[in-house]
PDB file of N, CA and C in Angstrom:
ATOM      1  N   UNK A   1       0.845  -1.188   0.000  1.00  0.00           N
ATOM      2  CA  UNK A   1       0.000   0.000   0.000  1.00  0.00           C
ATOM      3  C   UNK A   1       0.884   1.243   0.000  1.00  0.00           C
ATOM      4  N   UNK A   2       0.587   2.256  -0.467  1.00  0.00           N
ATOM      5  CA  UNK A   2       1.244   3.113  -1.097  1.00  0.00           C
ATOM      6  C   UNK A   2       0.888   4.607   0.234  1.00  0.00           C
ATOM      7  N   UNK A   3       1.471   4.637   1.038  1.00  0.00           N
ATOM      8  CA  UNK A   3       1.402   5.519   2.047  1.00  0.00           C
ATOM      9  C   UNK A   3       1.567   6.914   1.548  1.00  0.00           C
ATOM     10  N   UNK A   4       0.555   7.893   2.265  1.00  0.00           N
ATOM     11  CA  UNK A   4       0.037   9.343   2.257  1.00  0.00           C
ATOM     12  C   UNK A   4       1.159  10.380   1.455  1.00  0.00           C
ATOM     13  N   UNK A   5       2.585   9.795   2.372  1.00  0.00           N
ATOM     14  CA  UNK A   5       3.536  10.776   1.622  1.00  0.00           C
ATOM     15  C   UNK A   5       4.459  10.612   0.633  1.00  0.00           C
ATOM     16  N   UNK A   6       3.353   9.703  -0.148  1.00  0.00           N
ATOM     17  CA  UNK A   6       4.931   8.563  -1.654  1.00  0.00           C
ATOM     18  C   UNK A   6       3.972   9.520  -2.582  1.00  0.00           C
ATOM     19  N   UNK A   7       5.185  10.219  -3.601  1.00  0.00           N
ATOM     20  CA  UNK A   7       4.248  11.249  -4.624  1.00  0.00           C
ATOM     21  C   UNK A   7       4.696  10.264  -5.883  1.00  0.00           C
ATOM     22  N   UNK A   8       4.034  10.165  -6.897  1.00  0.00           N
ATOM     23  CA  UNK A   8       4.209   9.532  -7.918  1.00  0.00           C
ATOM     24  C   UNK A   8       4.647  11.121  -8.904  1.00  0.00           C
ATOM     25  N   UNK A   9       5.602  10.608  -9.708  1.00  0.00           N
ATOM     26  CA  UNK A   9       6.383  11.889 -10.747  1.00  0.00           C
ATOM     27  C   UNK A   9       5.839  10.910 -11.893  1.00  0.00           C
ATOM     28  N   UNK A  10       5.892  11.962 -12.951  1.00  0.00           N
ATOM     29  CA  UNK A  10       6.181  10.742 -14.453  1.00  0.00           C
ATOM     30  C   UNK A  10       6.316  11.985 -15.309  1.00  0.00           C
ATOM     31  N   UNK A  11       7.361  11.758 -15.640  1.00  0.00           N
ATOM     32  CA  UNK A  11       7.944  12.780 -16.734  1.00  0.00           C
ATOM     33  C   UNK A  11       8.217  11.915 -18.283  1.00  0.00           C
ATOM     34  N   UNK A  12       8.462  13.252 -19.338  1.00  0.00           N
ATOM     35  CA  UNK A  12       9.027  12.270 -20.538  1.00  0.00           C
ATOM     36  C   UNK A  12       9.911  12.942 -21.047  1.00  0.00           C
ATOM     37  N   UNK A  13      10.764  12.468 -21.528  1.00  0.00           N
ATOM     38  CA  UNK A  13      12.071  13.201 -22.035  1.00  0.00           C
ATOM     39  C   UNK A  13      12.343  13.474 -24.035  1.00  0.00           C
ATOM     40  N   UNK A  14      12.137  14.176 -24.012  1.00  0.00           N
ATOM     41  CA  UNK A  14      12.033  14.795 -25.743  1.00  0.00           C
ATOM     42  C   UNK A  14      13.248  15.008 -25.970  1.00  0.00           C
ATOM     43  N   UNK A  15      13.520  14.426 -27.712  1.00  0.00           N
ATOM     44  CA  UNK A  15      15.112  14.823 -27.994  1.00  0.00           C
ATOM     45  C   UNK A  15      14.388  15.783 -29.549  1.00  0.00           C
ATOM     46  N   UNK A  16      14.675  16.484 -29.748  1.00  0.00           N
ATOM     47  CA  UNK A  16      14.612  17.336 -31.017  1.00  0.00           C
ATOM     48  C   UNK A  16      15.882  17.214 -32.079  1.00  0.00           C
ATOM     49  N   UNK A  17      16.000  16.926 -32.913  1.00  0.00           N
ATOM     50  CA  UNK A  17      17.097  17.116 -34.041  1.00  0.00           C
ATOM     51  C   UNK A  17      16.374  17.801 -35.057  1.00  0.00           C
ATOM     52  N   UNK A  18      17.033  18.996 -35.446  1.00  0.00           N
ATOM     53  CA  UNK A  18      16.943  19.509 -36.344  1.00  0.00           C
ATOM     54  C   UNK A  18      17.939  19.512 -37.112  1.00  0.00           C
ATOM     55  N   UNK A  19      18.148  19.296 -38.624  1.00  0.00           N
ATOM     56  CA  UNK A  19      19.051  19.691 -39.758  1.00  0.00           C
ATOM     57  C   UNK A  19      18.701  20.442 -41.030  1.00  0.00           C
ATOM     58  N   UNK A  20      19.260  20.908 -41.820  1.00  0.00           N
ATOM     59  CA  UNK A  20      19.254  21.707 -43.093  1.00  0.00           C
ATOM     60  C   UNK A  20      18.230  20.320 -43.478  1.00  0.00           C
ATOM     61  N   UNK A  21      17.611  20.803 -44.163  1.00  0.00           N
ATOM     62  CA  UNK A  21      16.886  19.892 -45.608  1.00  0.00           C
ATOM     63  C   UNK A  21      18.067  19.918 -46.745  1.00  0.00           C
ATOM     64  N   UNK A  22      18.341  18.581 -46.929  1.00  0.00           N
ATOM     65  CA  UNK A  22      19.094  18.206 -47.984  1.00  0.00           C
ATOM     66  C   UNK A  22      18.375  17.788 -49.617  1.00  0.00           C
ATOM     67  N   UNK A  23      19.136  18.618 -50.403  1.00  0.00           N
ATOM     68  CA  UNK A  23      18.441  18.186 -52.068  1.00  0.00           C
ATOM     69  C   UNK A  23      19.936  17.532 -52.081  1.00  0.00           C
ATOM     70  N   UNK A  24      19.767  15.977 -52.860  1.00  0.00           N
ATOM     71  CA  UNK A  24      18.572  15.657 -52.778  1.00  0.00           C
ATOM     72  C   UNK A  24      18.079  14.811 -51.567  1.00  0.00           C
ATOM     73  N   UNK A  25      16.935  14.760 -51.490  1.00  0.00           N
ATOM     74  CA  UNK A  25      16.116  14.465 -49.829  1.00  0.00           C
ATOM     75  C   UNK A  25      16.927  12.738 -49.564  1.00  0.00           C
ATOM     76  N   UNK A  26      18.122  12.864 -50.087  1.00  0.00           N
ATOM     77  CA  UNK A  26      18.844  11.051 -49.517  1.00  0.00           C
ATOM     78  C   UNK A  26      20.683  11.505 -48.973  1.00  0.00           C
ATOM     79  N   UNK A  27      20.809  10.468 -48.593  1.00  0.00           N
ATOM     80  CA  UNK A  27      22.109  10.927 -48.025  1.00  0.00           C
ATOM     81  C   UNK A  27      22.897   9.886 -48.817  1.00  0.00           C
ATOM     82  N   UNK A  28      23.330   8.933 -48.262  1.00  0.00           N
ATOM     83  CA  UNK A  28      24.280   7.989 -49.461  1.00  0.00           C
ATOM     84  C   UNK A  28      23.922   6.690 -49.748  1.00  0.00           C
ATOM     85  N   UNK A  29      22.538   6.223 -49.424  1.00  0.00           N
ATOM     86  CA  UNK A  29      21.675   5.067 -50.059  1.00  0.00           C
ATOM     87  C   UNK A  29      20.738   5.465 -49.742  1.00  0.00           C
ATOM     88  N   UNK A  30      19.565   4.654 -51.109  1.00  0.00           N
ATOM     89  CA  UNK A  30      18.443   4.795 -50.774  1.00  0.00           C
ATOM     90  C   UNK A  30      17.909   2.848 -50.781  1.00  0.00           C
ATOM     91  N   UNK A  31      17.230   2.287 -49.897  1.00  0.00           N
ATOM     92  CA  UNK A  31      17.142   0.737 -49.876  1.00  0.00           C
ATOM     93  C   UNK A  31      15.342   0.588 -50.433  1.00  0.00           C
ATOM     94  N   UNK A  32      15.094   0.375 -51.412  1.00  0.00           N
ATOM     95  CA  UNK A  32      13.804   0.602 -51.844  1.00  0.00           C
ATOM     96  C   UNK A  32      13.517  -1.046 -51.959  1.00  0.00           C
ATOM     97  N   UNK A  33      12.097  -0.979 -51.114  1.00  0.00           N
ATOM     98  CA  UNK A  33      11.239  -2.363 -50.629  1.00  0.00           C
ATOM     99  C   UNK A  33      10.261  -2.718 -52.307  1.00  0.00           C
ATOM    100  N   UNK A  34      10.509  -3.620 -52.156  1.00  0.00           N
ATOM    101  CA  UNK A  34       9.373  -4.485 -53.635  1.00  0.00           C
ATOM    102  C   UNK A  34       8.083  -3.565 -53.691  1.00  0.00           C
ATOM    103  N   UNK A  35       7.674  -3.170 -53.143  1.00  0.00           N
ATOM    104  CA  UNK A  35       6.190  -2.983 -53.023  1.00  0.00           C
ATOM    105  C   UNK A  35       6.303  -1.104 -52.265  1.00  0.00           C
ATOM    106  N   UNK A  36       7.349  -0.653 -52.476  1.00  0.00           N
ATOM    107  CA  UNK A  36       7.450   1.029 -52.532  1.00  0.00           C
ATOM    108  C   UNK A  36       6.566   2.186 -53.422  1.00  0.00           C
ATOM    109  N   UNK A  37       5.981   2.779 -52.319  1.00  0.00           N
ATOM    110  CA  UNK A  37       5.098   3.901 -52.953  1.00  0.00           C
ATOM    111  C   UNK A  37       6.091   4.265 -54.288  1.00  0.00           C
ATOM    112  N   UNK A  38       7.413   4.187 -54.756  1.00  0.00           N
ATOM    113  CA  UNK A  38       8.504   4.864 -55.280  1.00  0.00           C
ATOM    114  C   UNK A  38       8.985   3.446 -55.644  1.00  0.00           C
ATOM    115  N   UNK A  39       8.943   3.264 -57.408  1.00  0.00           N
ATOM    116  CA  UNK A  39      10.007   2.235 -57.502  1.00  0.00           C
ATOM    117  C   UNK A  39      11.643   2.436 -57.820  1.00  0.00           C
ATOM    118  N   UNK A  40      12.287   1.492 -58.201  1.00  0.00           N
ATOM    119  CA  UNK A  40      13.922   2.213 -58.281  1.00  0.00           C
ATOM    120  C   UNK A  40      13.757   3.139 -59.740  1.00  0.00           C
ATOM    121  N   UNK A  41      13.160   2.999 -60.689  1.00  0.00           N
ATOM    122  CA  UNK A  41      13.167   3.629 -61.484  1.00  0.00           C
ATOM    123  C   UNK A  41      13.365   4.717 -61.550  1.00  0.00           C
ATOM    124  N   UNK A  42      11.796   5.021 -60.883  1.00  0.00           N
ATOM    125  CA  UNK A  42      11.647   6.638 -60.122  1.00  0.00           C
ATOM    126  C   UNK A  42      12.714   7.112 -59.320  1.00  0.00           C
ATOM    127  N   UNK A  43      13.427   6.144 -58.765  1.00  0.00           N
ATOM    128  CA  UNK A  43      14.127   7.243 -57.741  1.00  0.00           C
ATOM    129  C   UNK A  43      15.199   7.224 -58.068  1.00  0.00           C
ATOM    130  N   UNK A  44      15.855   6.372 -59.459  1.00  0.00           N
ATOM    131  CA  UNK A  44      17.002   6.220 -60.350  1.00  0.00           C
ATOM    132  C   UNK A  44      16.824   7.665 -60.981  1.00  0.00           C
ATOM    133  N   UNK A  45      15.803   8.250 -61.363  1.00  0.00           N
ATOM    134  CA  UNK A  45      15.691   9.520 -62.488  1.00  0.00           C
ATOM    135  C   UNK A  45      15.644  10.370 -61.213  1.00  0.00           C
ATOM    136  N   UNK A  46      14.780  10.233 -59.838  1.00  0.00           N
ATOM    137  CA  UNK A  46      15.570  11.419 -59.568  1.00  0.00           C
ATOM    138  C   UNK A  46      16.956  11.700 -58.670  1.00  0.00           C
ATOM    139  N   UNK A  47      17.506  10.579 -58.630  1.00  0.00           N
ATOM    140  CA  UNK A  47      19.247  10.925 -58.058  1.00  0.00           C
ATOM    141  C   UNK A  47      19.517  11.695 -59.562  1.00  0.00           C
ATOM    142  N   UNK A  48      19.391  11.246 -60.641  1.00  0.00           N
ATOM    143  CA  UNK A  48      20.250  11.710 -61.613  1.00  0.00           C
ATOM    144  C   UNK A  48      19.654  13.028 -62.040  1.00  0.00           C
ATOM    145  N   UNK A  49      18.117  13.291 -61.694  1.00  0.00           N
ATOM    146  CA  UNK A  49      17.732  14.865 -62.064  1.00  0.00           C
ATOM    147  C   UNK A  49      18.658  15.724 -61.037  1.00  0.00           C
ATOM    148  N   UNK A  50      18.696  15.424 -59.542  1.00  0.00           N
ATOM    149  CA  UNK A  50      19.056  16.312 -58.519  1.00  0.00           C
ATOM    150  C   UNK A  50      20.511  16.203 -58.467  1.00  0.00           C
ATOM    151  N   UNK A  51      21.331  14.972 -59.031  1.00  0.00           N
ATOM    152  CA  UNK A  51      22.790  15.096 -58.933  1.00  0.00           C
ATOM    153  C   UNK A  51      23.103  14.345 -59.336  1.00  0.00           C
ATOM    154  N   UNK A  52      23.223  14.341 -60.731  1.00  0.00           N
ATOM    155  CA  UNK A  52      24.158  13.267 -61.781  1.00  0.00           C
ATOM    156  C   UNK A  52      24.919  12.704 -61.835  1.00  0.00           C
ATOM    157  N   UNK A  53      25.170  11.875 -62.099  1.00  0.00           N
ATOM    158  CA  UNK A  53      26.148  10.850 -61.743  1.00  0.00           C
ATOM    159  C   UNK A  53      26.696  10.728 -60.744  1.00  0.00           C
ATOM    160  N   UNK A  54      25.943  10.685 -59.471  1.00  0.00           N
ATOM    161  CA  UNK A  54      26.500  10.412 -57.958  1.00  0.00           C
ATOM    162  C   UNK A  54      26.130   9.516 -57.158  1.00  0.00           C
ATOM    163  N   UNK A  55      25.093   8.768 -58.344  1.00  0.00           N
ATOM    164  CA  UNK A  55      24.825   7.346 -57.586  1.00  0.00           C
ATOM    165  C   UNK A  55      24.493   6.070 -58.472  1.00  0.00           C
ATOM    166  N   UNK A  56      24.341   5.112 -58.038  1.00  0.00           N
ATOM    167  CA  UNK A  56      24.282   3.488 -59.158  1.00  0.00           C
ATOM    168  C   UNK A  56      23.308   3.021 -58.353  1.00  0.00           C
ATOM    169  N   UNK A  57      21.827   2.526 -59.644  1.00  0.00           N
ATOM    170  CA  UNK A  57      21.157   1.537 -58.442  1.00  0.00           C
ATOM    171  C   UNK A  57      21.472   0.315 -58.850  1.00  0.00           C
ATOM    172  N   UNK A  58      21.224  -0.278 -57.972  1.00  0.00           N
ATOM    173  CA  UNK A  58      21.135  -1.743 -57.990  1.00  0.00           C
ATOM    174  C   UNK A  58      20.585  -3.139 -57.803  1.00  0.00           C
ATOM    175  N   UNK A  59      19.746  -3.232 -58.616  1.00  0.00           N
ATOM    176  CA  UNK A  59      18.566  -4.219 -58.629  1.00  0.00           C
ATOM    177  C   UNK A  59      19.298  -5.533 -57.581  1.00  0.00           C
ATOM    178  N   UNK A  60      17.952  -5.836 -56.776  1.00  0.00           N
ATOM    179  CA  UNK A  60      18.509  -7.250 -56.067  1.00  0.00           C
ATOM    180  C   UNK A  60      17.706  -8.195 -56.452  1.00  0.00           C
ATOM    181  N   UNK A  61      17.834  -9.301 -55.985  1.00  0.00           N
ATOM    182  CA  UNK A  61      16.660 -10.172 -56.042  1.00  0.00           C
ATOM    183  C   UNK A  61      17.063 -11.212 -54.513  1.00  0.00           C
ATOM    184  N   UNK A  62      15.665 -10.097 -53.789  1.00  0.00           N
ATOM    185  CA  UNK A  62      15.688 -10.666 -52.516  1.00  0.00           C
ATOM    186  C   UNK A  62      14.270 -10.562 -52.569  1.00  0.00           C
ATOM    187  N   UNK A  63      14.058 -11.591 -51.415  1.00  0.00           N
ATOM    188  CA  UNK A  63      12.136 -11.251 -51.029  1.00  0.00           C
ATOM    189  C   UNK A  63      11.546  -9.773 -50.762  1.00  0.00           C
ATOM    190  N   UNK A  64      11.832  -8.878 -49.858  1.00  0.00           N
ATOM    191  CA  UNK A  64      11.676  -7.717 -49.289  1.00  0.00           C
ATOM    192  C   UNK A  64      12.360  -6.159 -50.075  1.00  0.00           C
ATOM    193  N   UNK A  65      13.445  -6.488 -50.459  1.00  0.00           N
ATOM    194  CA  UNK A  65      14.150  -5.763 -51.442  1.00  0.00           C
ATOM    195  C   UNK A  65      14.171  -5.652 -52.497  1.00  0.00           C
ATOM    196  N   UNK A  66      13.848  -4.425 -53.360  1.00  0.00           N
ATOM    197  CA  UNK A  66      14.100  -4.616 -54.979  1.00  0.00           C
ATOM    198  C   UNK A  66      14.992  -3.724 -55.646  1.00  0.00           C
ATOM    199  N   UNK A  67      15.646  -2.671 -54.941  1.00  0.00           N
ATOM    200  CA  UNK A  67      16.922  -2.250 -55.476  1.00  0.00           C
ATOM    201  C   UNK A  67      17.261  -1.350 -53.806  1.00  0.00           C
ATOM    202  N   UNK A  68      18.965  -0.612 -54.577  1.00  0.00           N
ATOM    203  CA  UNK A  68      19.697  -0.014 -53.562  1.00  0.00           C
ATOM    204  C   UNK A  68      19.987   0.659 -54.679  1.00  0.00           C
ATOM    205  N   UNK A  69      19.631   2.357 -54.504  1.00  0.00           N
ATOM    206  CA  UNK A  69      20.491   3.302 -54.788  1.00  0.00           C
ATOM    207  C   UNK A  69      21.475   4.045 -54.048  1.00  0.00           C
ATOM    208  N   UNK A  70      23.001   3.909 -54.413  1.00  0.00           N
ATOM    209  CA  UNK A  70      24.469   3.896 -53.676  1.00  0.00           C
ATOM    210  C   UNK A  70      24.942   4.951 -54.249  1.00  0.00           C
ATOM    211  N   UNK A  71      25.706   5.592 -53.399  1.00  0.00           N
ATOM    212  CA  UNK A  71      26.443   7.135 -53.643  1.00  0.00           C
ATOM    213  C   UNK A  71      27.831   6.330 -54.357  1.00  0.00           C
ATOM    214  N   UNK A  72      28.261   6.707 -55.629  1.00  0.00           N
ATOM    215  CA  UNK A  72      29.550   6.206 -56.219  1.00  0.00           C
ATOM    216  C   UNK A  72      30.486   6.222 -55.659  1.00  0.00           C
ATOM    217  N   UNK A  73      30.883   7.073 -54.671  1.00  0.00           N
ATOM    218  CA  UNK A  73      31.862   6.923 -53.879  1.00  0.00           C
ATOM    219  C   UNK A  73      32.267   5.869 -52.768  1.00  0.00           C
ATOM    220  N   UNK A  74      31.363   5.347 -52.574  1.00  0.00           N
ATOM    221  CA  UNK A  74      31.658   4.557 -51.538  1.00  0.00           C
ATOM    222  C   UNK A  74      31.807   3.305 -52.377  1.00  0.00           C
ATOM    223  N   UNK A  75      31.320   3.352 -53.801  1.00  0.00           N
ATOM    224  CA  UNK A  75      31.689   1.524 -54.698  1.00  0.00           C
ATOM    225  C   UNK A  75      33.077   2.508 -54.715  1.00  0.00           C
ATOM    226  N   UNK A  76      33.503   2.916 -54.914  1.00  0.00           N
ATOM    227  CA  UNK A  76      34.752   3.279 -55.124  1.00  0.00           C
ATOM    228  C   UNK A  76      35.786   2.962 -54.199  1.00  0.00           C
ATOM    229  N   UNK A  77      35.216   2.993 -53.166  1.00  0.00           N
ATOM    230  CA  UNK A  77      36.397   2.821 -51.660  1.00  0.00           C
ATOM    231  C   UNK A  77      36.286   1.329 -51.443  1.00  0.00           C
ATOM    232  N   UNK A  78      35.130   0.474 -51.361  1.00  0.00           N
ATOM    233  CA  UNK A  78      35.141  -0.883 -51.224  1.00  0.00           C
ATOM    234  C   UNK A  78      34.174  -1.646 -52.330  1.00  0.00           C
ATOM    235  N   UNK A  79      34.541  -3.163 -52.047  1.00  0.00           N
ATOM    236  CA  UNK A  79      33.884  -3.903 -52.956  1.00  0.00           C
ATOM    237  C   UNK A  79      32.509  -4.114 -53.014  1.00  0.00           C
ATOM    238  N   UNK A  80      31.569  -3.469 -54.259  1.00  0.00           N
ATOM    239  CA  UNK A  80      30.638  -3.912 -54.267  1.00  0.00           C
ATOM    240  C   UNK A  80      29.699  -5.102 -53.671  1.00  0.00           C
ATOM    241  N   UNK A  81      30.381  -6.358 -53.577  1.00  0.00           N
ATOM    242  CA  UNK A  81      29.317  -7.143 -53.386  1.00  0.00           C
ATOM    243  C   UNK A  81      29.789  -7.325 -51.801  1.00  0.00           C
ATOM    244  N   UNK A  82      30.970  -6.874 -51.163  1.00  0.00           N
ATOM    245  CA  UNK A  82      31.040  -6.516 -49.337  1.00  0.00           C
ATOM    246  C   UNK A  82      29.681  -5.474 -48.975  1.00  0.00           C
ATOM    247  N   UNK A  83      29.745  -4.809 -49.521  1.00  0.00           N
ATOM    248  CA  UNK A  83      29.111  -3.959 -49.461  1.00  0.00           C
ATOM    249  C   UNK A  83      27.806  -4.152 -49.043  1.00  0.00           C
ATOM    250  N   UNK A  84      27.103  -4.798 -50.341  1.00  0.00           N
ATOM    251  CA  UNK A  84      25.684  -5.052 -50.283  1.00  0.00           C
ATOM    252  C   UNK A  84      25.537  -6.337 -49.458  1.00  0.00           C
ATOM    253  N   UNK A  85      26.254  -7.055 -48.928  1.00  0.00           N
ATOM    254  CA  UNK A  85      25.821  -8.162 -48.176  1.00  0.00           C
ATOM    255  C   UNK A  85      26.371  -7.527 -46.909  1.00  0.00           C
ATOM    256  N   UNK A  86      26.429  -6.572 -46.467  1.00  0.00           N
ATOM    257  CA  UNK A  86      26.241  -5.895 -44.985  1.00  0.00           C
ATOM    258  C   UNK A  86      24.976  -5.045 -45.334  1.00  0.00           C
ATOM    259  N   UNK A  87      24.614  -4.047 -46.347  1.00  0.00           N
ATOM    260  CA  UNK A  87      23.216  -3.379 -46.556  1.00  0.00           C
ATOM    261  C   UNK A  87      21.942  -4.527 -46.331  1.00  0.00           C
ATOM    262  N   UNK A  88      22.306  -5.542 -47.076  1.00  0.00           N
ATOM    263  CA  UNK A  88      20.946  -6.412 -46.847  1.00  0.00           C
ATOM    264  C   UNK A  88      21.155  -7.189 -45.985  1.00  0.00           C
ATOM    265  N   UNK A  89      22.380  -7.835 -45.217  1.00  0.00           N
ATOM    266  CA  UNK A  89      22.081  -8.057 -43.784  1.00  0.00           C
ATOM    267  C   UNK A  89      21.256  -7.201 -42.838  1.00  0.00           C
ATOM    268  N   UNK A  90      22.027  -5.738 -42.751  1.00  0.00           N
ATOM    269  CA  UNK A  90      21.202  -5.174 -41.459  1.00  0.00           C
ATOM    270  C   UNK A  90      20.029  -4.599 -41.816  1.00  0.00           C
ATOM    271  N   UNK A  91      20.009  -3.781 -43.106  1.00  0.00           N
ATOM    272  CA  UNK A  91      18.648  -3.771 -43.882  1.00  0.00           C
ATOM    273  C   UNK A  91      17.126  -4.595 -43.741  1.00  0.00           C
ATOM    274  N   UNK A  92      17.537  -6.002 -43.866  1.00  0.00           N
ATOM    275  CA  UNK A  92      16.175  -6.769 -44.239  1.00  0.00           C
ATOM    276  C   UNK A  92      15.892  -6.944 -42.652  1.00  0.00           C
ATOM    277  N   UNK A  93      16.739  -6.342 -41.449  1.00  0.00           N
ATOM    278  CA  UNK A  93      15.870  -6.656 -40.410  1.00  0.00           C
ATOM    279  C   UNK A  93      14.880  -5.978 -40.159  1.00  0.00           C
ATOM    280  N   UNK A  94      14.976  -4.853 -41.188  1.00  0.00           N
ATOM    281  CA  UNK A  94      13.983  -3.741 -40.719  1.00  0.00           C
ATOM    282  C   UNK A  94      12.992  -3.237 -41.844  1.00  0.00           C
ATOM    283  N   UNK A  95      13.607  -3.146 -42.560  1.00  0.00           N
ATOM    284  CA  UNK A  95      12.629  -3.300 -43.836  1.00  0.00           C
ATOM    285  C   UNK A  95      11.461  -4.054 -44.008  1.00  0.00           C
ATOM    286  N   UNK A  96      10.315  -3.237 -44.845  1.00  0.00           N
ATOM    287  CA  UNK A  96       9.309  -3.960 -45.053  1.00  0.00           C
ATOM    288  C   UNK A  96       8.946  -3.928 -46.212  1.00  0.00           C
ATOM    289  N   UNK A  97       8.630  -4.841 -47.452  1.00  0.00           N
ATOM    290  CA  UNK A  97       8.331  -4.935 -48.953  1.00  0.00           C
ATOM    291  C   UNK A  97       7.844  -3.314 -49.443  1.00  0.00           C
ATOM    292  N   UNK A  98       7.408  -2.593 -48.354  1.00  0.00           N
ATOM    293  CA  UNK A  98       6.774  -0.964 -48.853  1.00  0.00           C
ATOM    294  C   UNK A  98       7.353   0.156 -48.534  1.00  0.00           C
ATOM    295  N   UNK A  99       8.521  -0.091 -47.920  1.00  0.00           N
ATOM    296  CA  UNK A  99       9.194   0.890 -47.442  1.00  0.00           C
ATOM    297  C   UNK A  99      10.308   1.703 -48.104  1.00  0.00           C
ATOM    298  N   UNK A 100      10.886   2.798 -48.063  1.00  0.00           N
ATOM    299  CA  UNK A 100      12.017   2.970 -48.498  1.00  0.00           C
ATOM    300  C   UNK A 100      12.853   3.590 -47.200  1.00  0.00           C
ATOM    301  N   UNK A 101      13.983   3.002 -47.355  1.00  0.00           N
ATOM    302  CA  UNK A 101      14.678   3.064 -46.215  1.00  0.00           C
ATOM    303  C   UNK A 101      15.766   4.365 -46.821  1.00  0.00           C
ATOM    304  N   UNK A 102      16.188   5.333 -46.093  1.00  0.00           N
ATOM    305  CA  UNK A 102      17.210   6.015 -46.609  1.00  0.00           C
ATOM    306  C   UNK A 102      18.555   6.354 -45.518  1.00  0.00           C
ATOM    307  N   UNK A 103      19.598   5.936 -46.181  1.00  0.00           N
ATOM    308  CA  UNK A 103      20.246   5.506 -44.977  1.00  0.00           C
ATOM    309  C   UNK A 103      21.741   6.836 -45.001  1.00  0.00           C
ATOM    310  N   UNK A 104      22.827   6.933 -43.817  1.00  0.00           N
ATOM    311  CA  UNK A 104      23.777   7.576 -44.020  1.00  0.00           C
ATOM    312  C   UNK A 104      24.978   6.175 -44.222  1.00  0.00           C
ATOM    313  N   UNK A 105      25.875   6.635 -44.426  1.00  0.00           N
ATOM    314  CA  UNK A 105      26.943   5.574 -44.472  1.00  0.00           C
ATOM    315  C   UNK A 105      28.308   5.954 -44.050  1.00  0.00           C
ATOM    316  N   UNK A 106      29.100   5.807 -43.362  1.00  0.00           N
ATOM    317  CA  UNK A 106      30.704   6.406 -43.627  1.00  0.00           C
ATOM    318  C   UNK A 106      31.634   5.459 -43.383  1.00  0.00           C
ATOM    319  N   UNK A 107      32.669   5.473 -44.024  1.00  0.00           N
ATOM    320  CA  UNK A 107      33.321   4.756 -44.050  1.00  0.00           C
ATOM    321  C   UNK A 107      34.826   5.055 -43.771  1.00  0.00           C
ATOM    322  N   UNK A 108      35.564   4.197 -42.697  1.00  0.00           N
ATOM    323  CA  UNK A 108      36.676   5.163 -42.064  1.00  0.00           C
ATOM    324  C   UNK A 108      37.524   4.254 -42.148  1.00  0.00           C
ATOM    325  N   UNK A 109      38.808   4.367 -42.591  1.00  0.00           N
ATOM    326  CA  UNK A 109      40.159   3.510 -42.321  1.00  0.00           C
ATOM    327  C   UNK A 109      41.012   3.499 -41.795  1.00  0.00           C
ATOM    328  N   UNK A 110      41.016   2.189 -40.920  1.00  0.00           N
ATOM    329  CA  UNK A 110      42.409   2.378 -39.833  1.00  0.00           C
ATOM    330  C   UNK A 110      43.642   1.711 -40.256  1.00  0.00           C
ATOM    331  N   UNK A 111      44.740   2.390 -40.023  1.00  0.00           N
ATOM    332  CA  UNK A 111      46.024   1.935 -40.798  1.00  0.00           C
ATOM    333  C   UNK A 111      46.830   1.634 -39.357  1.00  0.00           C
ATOM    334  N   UNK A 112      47.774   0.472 -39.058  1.00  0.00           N
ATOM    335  CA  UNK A 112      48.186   0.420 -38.097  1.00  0.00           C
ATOM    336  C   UNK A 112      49.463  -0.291 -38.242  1.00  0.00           C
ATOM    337  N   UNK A 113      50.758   0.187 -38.302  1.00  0.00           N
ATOM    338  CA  UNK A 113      51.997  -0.423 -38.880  1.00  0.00           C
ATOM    339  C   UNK A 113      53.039  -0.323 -37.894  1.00  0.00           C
ATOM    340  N   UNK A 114      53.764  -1.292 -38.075  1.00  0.00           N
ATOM    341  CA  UNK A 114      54.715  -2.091 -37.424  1.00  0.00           C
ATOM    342  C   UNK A 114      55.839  -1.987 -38.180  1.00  0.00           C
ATOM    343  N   UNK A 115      57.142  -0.964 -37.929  1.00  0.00           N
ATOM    344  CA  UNK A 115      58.644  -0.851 -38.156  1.00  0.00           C
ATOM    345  C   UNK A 115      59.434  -1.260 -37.751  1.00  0.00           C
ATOM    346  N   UNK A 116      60.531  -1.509 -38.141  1.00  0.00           N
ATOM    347  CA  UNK A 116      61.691  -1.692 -37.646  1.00  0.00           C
ATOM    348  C   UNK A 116      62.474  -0.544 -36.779  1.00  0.00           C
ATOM    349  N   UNK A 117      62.827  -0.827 -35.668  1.00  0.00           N
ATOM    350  CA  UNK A 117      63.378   0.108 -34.911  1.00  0.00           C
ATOM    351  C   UNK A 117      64.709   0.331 -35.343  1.00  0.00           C
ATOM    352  N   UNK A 118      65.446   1.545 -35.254  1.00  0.00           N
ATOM    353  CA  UNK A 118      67.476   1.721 -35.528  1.00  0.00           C
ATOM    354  C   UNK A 118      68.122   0.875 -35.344  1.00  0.00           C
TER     355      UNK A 118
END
């Protein structure tokens, strides 16, 4: 039993992020579900209306997935198919056949070497 002088609190804690609106409205993939208001087509013409040649899609053939549009730079730094079998690993946990997922990516390299001393 909950005696005269126990006060019950209940608070909620709000986080706000605000950023610039980015053209175009994706950052460096876009993971487009089979069944997307938006197929890759559409969103193949508009990476290339809003910024030409700065991205490759890439048709899959998975259940849930039907393409990945990828910022060129990053096929550039690693291997394509590393690549997409970490996107559709962590991807298809969350994805749903209607969704489009739009994701950030970065990619950082650690160099760590071992000389000969004098």
């Amino acid at each position: 039993m909950i005696g005269e002088n126990n006060v019950t609190s209940r608070k909620a804690t709000l986080t706000l992020k605000i950023s610039e609106f980015e053209v175009p409205p994706m950052q460096d993939m876009l993971i487009i579900g089979r069944k997307a208001p938006i197929g890759p087509e559409a969103v193949r013409r508009m990476a290339e209306a809003l910024s030409p040649e700065q991205f490759t899609l890439i048709k899959m053939n998975h259940p849930k997935i039907e393409a990945v549009l990828l910022r060129n730079s990053l096929l550039q730094m690693i291997d394509e198919k590393l690549l997409m079998n970490i996107i559709l690993e962590e991807a298809e946990r969350m994805i749903s056949d209607s969704m489009v997922l739009r994701s950030e990516l970065k990619i950082a390299m650690s160099v760590q070497r071992e000389v000969d001393l004098l």
